[in-house]
C-alpha atoms as a PDB file:
ATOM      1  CA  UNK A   1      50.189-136.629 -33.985  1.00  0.00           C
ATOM      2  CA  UNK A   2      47.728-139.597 -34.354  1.00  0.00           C
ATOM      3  CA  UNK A   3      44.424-139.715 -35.467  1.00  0.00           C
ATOM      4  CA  UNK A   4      42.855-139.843 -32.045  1.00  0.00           C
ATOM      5  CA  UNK A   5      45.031-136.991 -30.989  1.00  0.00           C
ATOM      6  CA  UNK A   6      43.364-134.506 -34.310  1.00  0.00           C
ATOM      7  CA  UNK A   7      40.455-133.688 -32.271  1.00  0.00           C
ATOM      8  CA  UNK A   8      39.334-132.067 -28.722  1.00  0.00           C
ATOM      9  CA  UNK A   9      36.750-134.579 -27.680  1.00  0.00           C
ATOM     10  CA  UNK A  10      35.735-137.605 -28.558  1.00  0.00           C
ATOM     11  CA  UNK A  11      32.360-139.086 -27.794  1.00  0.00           C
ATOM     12  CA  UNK A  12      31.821-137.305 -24.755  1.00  0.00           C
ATOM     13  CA  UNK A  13      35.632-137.516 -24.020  1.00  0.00           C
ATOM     14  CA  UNK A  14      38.233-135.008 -24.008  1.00  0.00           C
ATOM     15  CA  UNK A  15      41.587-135.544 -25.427  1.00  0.00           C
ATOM     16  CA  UNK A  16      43.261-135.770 -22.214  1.00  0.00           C
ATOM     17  CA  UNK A  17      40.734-138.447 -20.870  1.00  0.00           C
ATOM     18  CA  UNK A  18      41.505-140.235 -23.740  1.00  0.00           C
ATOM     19  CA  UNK A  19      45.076-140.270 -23.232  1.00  0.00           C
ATOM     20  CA  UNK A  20      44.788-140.793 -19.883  1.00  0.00           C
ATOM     21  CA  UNK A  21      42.987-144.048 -20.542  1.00  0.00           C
ATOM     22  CA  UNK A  22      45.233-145.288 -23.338  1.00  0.00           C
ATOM     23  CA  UNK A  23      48.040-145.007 -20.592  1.00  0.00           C
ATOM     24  CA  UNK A  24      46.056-147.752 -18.385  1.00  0.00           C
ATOM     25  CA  UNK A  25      46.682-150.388 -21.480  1.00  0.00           C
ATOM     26  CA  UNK A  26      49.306-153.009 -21.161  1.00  0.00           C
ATOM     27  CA  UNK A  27      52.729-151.947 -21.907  1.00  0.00           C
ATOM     28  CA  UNK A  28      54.359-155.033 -23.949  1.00  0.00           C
ATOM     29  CA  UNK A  29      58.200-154.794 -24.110  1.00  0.00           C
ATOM     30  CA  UNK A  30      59.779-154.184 -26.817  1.00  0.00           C
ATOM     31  CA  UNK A  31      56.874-152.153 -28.934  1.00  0.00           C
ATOM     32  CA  UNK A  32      56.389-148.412 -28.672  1.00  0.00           C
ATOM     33  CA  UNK A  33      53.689-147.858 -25.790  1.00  0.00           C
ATOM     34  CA  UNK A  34      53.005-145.136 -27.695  1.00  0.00           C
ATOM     35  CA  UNK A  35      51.418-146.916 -30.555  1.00  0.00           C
ATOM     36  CA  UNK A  36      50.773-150.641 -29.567  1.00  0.00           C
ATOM     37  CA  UNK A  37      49.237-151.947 -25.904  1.00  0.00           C
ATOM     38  CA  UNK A  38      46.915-155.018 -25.082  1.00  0.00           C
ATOM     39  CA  UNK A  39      44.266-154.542 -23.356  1.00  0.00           C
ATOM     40  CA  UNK A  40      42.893-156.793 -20.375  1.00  0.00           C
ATOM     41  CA  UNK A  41      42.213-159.638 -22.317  1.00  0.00           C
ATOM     42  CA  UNK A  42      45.367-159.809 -23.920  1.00  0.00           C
ATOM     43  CA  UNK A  43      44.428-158.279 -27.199  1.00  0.00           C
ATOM     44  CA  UNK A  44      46.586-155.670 -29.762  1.00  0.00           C
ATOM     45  CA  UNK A  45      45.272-151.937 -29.544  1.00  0.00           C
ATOM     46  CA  UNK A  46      46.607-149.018 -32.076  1.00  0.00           C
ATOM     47  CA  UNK A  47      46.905-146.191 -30.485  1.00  0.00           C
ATOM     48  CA  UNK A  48      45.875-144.172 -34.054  1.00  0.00           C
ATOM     49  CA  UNK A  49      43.119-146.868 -34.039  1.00  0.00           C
ATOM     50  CA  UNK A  50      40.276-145.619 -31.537  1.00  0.00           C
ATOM     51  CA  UNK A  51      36.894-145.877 -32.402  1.00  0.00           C
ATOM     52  CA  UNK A  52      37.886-147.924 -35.604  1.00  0.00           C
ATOM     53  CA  UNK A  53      36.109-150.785 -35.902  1.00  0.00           C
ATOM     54  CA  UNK A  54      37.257-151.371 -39.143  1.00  0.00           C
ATOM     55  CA  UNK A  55      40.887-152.416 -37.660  1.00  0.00           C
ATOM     56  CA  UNK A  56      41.835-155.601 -35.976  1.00  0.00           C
ATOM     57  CA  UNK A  57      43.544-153.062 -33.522  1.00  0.00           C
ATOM     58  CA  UNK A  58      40.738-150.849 -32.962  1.00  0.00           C
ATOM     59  CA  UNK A  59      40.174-149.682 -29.391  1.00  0.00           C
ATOM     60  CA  UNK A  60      37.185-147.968 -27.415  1.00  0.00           C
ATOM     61  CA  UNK A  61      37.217-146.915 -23.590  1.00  0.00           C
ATOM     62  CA  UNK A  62      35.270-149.215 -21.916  1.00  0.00           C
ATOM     63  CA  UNK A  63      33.226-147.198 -18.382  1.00  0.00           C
ATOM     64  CA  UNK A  64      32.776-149.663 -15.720  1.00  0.00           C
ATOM     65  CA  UNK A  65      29.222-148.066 -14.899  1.00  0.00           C
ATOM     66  CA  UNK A  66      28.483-145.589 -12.272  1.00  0.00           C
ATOM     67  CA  UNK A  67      29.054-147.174  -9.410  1.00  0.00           C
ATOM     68  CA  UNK A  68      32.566-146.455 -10.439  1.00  0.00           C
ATOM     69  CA  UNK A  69      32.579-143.039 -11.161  1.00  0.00           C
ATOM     70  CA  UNK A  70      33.867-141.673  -8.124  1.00  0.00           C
ATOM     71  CA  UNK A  71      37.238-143.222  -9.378  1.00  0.00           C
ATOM     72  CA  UNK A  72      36.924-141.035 -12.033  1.00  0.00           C
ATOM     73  CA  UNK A  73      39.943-142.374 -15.360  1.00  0.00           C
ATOM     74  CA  UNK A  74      40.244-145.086 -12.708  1.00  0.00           C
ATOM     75  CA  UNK A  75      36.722-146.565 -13.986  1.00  0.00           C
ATOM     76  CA  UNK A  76      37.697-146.174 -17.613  1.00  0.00           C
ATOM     77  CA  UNK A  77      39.528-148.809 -19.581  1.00  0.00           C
ATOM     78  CA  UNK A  78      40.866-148.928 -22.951  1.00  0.00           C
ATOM     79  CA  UNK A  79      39.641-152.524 -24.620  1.00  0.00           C
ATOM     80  CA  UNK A  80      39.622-153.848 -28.301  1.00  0.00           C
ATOM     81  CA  UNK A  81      36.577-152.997 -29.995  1.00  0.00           C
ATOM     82  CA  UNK A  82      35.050-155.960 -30.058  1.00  0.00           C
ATOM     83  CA  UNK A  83      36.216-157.260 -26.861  1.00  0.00           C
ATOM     84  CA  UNK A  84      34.069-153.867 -25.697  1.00  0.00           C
ATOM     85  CA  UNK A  85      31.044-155.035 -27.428  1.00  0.00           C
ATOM     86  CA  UNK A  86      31.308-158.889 -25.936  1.00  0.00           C
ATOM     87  CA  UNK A  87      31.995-156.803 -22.403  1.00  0.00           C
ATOM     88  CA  UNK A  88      29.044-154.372 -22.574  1.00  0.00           C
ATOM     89  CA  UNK A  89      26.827-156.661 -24.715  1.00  0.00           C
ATOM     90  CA  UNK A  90      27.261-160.121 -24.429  1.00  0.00           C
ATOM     91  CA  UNK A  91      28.736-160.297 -20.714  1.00  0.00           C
ATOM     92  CA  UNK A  92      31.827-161.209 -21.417  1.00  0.00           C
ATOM     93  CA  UNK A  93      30.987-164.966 -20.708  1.00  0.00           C
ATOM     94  CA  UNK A  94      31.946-166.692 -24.116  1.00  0.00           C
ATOM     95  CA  UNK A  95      34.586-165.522 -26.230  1.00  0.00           C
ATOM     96  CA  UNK A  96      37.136-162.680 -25.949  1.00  0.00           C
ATOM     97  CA  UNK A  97      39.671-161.511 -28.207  1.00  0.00           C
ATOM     98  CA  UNK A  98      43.111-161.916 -27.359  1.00  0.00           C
ATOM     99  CA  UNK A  99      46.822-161.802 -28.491  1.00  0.00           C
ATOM    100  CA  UNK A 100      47.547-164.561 -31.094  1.00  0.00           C
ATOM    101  CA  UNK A 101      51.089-163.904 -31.665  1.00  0.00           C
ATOM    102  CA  UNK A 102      51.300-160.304 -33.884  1.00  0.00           C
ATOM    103  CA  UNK A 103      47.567-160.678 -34.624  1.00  0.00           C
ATOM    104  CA  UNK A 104      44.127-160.780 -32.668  1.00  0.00           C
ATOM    105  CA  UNK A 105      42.387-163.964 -32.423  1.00  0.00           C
ATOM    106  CA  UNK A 106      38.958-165.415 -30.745  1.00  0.00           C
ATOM    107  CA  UNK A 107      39.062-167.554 -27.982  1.00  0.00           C
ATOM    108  CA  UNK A 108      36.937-169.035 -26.366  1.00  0.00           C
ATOM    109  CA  UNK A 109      36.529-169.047 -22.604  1.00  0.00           C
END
């Protein structure tokens, strides 16, 4: 069991949403998809890592707004943490985090 799996809800998400979303990540061959994906940008996630912003590997689920939400996990995404703050803060028009061999590093766009 992994951290994000000790608890019924999370943030106004159940378990299973949560799941369901970490299943939309990247699958990279050759590492567990269980415990490592990228997101869209190319960056590491840890599954055991949601809502840790203390990680490199940190992930949130990023909604896609409401005009969406008919699409239900379809509008959700799971992103790096701070590639979710650049998306929902900053636009996503300067910098994202990506893949930089085993580790995460900023890049400009």
């Amino acid at each position: 069991m992994t951290r994000a799996d000790e608890f019924d809800t999370y943030e106004g998400y159940d378990a299973e949403v949560v799941r369901g979303v970490w299943a939309l990540g990247q699958i990279v061959p050759g590492n567990d998809p269980e415990i490592w994906r990228k997101d869209e940008f190319g960056a590491w996630m840890h599954r055991a890592e949601y809502r840790n912003r203390h990680s490199e590997f940190g992930w949130e689920i990023a909604d896609y707004g409401y005009t969406r939400r008919s699409l239900g996990i379809a509008s959700l995404r799971p992103m790096q943490w701070q590639n979710h703050l650049d998306f929902m803060v900053a636009a996503r028009n300067q910098a994202v985090i990506t893949a930089d061999g085993l580790r995460n590093a900023r890049r400009l766009l």
